[in-house]
N, C-alpha and C. Protein backbone atom coordinates (compact mmCIF):
# COMPACT_ATOMS: atom_id res chain seq x y z
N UNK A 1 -130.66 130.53 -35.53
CA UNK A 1 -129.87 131.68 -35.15
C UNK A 1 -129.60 131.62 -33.65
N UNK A 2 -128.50 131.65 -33.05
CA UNK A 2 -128.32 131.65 -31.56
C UNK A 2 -127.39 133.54 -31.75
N UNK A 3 -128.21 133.66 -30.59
CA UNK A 3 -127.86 135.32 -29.98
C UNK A 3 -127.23 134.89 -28.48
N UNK A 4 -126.55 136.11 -28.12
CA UNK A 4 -126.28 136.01 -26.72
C UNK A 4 -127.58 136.34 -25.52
N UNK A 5 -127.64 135.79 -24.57
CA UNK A 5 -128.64 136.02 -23.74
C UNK A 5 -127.72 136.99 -22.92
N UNK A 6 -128.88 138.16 -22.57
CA UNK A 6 -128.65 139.30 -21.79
C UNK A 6 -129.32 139.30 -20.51
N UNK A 7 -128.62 139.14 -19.03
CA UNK A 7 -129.20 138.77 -18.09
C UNK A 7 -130.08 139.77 -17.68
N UNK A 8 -131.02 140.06 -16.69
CA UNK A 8 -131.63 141.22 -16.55
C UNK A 8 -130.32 142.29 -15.83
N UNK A 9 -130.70 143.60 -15.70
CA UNK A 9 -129.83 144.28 -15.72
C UNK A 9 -128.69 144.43 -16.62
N UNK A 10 -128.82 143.83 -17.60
CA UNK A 10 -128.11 143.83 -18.68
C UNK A 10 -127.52 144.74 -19.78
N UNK A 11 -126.71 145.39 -19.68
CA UNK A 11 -126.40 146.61 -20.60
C UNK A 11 -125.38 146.52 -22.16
N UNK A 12 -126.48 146.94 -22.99
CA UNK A 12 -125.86 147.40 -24.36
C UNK A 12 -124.88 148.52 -24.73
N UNK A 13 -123.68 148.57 -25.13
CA UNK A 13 -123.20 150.07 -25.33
C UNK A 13 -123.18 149.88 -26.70
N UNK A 14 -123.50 151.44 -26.98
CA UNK A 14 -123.12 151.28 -28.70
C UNK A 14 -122.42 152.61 -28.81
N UNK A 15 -121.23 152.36 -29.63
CA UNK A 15 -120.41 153.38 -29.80
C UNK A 15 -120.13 153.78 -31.05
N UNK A 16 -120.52 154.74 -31.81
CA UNK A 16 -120.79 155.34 -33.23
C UNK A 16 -119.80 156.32 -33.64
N UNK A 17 -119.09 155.96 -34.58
CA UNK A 17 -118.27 157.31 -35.41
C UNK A 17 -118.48 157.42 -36.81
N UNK A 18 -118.08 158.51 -37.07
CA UNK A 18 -118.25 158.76 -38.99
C UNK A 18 -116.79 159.12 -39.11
N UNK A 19 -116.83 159.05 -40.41
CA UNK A 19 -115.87 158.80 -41.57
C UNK A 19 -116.40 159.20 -42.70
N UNK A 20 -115.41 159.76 -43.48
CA UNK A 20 -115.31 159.98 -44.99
C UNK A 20 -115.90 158.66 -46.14
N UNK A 21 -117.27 159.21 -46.59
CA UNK A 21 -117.28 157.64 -47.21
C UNK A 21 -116.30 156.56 -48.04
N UNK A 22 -115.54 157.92 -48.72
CA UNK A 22 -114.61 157.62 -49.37
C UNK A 22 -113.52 156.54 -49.29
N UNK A 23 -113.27 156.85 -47.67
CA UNK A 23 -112.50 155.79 -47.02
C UNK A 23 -112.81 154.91 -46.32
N UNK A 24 -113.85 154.34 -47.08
CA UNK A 24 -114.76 152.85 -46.38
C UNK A 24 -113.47 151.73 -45.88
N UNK A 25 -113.04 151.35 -47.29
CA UNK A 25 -111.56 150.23 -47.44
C UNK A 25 -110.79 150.78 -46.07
N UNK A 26 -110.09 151.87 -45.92
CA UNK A 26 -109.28 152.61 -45.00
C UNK A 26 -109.81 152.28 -43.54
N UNK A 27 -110.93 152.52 -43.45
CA UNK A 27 -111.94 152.60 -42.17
C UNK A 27 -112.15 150.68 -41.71
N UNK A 28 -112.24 149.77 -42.79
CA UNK A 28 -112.31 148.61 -42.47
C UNK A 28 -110.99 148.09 -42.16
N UNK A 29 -110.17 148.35 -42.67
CA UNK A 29 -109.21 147.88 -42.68
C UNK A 29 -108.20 148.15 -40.85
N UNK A 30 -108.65 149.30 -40.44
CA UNK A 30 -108.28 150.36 -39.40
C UNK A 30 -109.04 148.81 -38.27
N UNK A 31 -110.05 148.89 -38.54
CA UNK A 31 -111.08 147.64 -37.62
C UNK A 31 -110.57 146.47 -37.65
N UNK A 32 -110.10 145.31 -38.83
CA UNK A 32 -109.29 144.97 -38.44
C UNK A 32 -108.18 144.57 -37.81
N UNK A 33 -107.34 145.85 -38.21
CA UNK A 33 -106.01 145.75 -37.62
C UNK A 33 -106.20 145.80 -36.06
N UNK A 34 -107.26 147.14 -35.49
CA UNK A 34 -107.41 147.39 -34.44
C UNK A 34 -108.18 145.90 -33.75
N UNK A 35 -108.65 145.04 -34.19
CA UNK A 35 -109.26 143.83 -33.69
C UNK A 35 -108.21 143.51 -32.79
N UNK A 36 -106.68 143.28 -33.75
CA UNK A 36 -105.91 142.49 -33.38
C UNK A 36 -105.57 142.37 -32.25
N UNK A 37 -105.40 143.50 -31.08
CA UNK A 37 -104.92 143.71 -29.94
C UNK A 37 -105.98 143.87 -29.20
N UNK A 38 -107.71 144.73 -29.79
CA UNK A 38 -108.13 145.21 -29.23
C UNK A 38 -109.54 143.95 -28.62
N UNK A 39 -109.65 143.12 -29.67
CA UNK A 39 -110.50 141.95 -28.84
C UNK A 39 -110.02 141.32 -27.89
N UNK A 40 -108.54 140.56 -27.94
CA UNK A 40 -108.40 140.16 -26.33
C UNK A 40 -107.94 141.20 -25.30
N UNK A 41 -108.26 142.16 -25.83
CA UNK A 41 -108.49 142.93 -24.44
C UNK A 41 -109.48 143.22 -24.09
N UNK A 42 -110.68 142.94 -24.96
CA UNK A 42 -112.09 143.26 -24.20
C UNK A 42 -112.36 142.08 -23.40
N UNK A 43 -111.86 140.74 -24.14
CA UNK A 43 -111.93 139.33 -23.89
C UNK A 43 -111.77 139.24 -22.20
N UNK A 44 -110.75 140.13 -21.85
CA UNK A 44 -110.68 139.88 -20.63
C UNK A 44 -111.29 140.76 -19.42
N UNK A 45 -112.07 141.57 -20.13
CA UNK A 45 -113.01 142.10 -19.06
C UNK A 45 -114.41 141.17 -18.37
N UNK A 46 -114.35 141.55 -16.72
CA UNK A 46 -115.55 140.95 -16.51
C UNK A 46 -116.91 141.40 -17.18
N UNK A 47 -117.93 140.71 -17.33
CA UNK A 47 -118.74 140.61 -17.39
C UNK A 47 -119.16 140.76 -19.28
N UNK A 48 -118.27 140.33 -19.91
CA UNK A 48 -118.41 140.51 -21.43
C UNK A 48 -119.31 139.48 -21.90
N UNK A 49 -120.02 139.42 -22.86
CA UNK A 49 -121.46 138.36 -23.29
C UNK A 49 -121.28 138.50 -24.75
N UNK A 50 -120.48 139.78 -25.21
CA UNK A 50 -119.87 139.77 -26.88
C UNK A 50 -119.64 140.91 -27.40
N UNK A 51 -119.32 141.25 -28.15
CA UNK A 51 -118.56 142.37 -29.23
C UNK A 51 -118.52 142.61 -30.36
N UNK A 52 -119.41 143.37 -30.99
CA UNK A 52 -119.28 143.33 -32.76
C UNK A 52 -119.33 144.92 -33.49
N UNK A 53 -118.30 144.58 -34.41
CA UNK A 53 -118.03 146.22 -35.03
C UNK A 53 -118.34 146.13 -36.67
N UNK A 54 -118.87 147.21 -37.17
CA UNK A 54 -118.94 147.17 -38.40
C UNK A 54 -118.94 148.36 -38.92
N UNK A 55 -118.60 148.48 -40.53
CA UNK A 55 -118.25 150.03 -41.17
C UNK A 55 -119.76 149.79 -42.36
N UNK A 56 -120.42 151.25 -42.17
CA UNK A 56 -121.06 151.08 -43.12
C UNK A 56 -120.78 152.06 -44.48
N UNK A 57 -121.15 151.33 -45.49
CA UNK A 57 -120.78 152.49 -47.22
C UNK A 57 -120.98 153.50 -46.94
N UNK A 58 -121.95 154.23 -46.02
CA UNK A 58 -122.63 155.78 -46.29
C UNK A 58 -121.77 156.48 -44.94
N UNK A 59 -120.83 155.92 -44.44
CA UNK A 59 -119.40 156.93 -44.16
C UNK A 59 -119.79 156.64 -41.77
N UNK A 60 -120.01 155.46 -41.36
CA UNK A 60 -120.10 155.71 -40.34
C UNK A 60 -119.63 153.86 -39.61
N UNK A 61 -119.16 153.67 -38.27
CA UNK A 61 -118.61 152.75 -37.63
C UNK A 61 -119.82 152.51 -36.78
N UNK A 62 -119.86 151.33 -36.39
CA UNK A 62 -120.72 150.94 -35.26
C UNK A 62 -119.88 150.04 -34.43
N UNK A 63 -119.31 150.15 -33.06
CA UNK A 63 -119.07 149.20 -32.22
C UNK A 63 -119.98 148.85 -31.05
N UNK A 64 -120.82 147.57 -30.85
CA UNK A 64 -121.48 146.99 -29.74
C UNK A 64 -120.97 146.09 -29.10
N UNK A 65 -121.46 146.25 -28.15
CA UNK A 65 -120.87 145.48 -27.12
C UNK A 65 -122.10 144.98 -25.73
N UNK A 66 -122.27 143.98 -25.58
CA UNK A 66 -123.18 143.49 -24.59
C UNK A 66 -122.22 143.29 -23.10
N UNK A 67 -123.35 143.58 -22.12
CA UNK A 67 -122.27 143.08 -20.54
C UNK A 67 -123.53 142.31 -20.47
N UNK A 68 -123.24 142.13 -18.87
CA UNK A 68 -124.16 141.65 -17.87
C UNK A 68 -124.69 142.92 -16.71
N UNK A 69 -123.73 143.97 -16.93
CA UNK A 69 -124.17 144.68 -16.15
C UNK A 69 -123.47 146.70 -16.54
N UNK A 70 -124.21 147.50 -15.83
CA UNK A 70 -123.89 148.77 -16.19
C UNK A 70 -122.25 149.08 -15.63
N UNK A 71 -122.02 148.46 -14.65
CA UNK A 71 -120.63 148.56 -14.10
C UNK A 71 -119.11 147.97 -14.97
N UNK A 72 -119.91 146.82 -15.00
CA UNK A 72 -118.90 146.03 -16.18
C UNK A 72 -118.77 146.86 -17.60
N UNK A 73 -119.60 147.09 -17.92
CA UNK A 73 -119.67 147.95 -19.85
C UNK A 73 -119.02 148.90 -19.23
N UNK A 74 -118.74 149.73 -18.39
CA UNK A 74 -118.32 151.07 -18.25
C UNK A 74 -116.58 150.73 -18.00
N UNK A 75 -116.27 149.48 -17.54
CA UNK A 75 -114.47 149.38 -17.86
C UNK A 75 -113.73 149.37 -19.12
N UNK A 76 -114.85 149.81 -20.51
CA UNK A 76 -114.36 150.50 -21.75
C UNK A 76 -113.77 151.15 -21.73
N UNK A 77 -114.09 152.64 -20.74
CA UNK A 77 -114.14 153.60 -20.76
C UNK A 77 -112.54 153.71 -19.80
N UNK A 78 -112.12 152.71 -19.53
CA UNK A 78 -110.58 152.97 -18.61
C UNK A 78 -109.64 151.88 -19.63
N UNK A 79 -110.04 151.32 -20.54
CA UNK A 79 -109.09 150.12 -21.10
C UNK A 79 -108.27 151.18 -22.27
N UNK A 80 -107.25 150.95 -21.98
CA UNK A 80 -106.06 151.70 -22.52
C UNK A 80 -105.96 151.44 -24.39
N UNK A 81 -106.02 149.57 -24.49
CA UNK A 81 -106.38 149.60 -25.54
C UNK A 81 -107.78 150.26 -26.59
N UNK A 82 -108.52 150.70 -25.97
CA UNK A 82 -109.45 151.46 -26.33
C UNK A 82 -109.36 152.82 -26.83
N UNK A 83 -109.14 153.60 -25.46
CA UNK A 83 -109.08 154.94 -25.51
C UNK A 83 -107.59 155.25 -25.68
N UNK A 84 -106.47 154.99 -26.05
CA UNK A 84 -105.46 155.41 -26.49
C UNK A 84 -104.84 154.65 -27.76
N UNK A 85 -104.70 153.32 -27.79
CA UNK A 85 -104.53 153.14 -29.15
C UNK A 85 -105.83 152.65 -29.84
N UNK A 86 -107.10 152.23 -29.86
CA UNK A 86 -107.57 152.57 -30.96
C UNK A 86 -108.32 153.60 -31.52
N UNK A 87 -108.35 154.49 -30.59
CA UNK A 87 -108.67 156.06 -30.65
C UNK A 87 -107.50 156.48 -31.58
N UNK A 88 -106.15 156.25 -31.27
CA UNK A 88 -104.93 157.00 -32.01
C UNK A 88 -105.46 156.36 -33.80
N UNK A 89 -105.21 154.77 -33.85
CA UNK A 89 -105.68 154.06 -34.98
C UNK A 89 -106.81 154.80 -36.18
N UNK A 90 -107.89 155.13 -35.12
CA UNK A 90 -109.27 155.37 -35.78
C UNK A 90 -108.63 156.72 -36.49
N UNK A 91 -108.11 157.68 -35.99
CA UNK A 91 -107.70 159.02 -35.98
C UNK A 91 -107.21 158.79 -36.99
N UNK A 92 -106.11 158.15 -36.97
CA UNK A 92 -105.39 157.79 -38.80
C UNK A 92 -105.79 157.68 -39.73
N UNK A 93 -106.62 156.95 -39.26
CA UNK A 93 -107.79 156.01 -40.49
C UNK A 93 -109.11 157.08 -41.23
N UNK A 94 -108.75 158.42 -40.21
CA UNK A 94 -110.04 159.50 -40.75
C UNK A 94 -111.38 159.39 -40.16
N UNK A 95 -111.32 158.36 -39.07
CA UNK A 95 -112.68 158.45 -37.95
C UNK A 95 -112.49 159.33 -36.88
N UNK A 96 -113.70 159.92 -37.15
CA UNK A 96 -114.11 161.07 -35.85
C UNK A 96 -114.33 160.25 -34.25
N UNK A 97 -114.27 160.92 -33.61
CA UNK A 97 -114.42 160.75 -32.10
C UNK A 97 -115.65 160.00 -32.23
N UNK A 98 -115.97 158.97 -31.47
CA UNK A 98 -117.12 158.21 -31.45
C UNK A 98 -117.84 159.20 -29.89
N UNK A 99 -119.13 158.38 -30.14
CA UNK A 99 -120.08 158.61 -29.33
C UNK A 99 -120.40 157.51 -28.76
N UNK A 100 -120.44 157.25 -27.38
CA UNK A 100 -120.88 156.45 -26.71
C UNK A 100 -122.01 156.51 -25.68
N UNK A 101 -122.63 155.52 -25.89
CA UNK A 101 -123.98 155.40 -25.01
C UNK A 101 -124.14 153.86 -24.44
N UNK A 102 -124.58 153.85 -22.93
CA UNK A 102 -124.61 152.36 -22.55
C UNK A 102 -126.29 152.71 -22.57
N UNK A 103 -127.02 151.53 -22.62
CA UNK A 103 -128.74 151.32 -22.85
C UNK A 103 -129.29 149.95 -21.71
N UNK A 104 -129.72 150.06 -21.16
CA UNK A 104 -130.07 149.60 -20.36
C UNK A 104 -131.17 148.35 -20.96
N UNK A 105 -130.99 146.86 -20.69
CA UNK A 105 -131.38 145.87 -21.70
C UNK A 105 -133.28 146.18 -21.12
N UNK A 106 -134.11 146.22 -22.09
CA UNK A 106 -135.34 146.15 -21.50
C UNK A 106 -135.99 144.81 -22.46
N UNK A 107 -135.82 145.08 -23.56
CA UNK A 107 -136.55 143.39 -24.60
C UNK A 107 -135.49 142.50 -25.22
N UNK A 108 -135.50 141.05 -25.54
CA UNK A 108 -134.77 140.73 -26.25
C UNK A 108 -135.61 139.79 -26.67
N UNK A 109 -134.57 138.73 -28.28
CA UNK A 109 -135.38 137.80 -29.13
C UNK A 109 -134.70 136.41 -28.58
């Protein structure tokens, strides 16, 4: 198994929404599409180490994302593709406003 190495000072964000379970298919499909534009635009932020999103059956999204640092993870929070179209996307798709939290790296495997 190879993981990404997280340098010290290293920050995790994880950003959580729910959804209708109902519309699992709807909700994956929304992730997808939203990939399309929305990975090379994370692609080109400094300090990115990786990115992974997933929908689970019991009605909720998980997007993570690793930096190298608390400054870098926080240019989410201004990337247009983010907060305006896949916020608009998610909205369609029947996902609630996510929650975001950056975590400060303390253990890894």
């Amino acid at each position: 198994m190879t993981s990404a190495v997280i340098p010290a000072g290293g920050v995790i964000r994880v950003s959580r929404a729910t959804f209708d379970p109902g519309r699992l298919a709807e909700a994956e499909r929304m992730l997808r599409d939203t990939a399309t534009y929305l990975v090379p635009a994370i692609r080109r932020l400094d300090g990115l180490l990786g990115y992974y999103a997933g929908a689970s059956a019991e009605g909720s999204i998980v997007a993570v994302s690793l930096w190298d640092s608390d400054a870098h993870a926080n240019q989410m929070g201004s990337l247009k593709e983010m907060i305006i179209d896949a916020r608009r996307d998610a909205e369609a798709a029947g996902v609630g406003v996510p929650a975001i939290a950056n975590y400060r790296l303390v253990s890894q495997v």
